[in-house]
Structure formats: C-alpha cells, structure tokens
N, C-alpha and C. Protein backbone atom coordinates (compact mmCIF):
# COMPACT_ATOMS: atom_id res chain seq x y z
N UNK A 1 -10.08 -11.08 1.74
CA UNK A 1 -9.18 -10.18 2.44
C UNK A 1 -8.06 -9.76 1.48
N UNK A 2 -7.35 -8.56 1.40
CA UNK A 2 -6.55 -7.79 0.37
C UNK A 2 -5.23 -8.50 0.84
N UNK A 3 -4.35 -8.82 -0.31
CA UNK A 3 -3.18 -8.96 0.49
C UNK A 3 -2.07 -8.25 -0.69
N UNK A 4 -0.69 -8.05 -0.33
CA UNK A 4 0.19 -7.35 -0.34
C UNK A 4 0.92 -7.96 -2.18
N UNK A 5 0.69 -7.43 -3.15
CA UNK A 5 1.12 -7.84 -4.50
C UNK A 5 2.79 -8.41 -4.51
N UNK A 6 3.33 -7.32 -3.44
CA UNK A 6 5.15 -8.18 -3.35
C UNK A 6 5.44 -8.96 -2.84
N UNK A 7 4.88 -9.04 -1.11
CA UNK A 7 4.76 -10.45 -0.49
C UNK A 7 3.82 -11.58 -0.49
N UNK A 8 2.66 -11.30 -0.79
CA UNK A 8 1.27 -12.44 -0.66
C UNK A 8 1.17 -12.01 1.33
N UNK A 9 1.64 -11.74 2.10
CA UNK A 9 1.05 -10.72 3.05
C UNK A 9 -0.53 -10.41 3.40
N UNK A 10 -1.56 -10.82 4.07
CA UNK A 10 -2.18 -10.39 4.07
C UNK A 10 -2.49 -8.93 4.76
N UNK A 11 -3.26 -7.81 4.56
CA UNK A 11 -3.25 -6.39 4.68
C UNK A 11 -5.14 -6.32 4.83
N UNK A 12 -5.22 -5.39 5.93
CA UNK A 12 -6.67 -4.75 6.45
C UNK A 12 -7.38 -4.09 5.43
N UNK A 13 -8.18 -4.24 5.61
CA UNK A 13 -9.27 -3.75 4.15
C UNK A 13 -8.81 -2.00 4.48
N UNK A 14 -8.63 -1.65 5.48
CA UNK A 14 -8.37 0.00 5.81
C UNK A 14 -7.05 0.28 5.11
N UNK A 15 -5.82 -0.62 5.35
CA UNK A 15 -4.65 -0.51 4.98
C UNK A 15 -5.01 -0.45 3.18
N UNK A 16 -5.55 -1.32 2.74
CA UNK A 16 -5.58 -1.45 1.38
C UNK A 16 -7.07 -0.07 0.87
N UNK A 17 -7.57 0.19 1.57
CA UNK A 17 -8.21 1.50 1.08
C UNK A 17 -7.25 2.82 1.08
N UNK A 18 -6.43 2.50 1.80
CA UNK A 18 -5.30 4.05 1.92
C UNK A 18 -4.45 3.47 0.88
N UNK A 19 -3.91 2.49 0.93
CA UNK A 19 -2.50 2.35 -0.11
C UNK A 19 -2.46 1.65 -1.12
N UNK A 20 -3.68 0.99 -1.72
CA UNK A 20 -3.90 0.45 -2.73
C UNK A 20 -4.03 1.87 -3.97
N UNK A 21 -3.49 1.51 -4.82
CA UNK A 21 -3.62 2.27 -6.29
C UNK A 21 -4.87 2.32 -6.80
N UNK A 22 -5.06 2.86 -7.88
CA UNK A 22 -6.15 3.01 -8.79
C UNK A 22 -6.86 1.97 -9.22
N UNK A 23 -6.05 0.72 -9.45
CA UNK A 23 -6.11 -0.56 -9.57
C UNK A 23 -6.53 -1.54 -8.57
N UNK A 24 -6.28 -1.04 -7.21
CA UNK A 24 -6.36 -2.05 -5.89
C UNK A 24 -5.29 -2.88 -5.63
N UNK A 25 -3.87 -2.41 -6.10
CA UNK A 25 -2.90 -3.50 -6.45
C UNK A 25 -2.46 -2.51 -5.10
N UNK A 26 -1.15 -3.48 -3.84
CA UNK A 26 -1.12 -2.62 -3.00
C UNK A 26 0.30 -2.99 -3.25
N UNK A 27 1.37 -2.48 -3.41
CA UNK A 27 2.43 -2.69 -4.12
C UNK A 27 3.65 -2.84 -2.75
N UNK A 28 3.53 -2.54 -1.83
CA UNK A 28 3.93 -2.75 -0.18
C UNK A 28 3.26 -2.98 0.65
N UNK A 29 3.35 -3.54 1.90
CA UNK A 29 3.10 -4.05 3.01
C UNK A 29 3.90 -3.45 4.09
N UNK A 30 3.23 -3.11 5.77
CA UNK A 30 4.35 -3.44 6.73
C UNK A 30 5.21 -4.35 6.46
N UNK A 31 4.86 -5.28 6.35
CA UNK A 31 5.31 -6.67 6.38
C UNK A 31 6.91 -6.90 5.15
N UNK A 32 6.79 -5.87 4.74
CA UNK A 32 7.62 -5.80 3.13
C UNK A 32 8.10 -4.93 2.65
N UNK A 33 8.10 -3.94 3.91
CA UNK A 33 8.35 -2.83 3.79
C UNK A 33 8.63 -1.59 4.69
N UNK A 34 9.69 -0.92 4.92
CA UNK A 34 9.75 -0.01 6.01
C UNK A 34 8.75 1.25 5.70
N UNK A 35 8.14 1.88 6.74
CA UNK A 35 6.79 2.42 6.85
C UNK A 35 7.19 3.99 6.60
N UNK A 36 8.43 4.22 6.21
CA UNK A 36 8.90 5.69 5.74
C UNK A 36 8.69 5.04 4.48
N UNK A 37 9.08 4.51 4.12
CA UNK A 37 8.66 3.94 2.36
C UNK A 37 7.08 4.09 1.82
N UNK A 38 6.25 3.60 2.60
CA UNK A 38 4.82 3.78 2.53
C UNK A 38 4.22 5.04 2.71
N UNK A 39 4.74 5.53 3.51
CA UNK A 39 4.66 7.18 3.77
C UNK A 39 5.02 7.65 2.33
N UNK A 40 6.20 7.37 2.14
CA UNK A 40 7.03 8.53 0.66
C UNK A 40 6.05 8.09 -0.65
N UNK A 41 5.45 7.18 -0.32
CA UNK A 41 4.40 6.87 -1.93
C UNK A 41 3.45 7.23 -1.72
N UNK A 42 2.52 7.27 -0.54
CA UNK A 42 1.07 7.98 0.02
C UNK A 42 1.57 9.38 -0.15
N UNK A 43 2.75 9.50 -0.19
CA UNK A 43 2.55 11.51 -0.18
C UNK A 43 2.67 11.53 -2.12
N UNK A 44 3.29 10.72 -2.66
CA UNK A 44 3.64 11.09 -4.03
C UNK A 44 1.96 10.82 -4.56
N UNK A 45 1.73 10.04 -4.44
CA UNK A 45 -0.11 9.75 -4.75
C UNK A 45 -0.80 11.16 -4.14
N UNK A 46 -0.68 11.72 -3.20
CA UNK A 46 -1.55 12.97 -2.99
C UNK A 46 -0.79 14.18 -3.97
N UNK A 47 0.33 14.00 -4.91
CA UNK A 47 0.56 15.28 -5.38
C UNK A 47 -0.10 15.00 -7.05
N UNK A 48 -0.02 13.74 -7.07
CA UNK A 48 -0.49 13.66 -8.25
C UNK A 48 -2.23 13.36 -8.63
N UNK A 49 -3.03 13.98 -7.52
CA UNK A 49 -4.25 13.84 -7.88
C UNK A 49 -4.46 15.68 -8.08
C-alpha cells in the first residue's frame, strides 16, 4: 500500500495514482496536508506536461 513520503501516512492506490510524481514519491497527504495545497500542485503538474 503507497504511503505519504512527509508523514509515513498511508494513501489509496487511486490517491497515489493522481498525486504521486514521476517517481511515485507522493510528497503530501490529506493527512499532512490541507487539500487546497494538493489541488495547487495537481494543477502545477498539469501545466507542466
């Protein structure tokens, strides 16, 4: 199961297919993180593909 590189958090294989990097490293969590934050990096990842 994927879990969260800042907290040790574990995270849904779905969560870590959307917000995991290139790498699979998932660099936030709910859990570790407010979900406007996760939003503002899922949109910066769609400008840079």
């Amino acid at each position: 199961m994927p879990k969260c590189d800042h907290c040790g958090a574990h995270v849904s294989e779905r969560f870590a297919r959307v917000f995991a990097d290139e790498y699979g490293h998932i660099r936030a969590c709910p859990a570790c993180s407010a979900n406007a934050g996760i939003a503002e990096v899922a949109k910066e990842r769609a400008q840079q593909v």
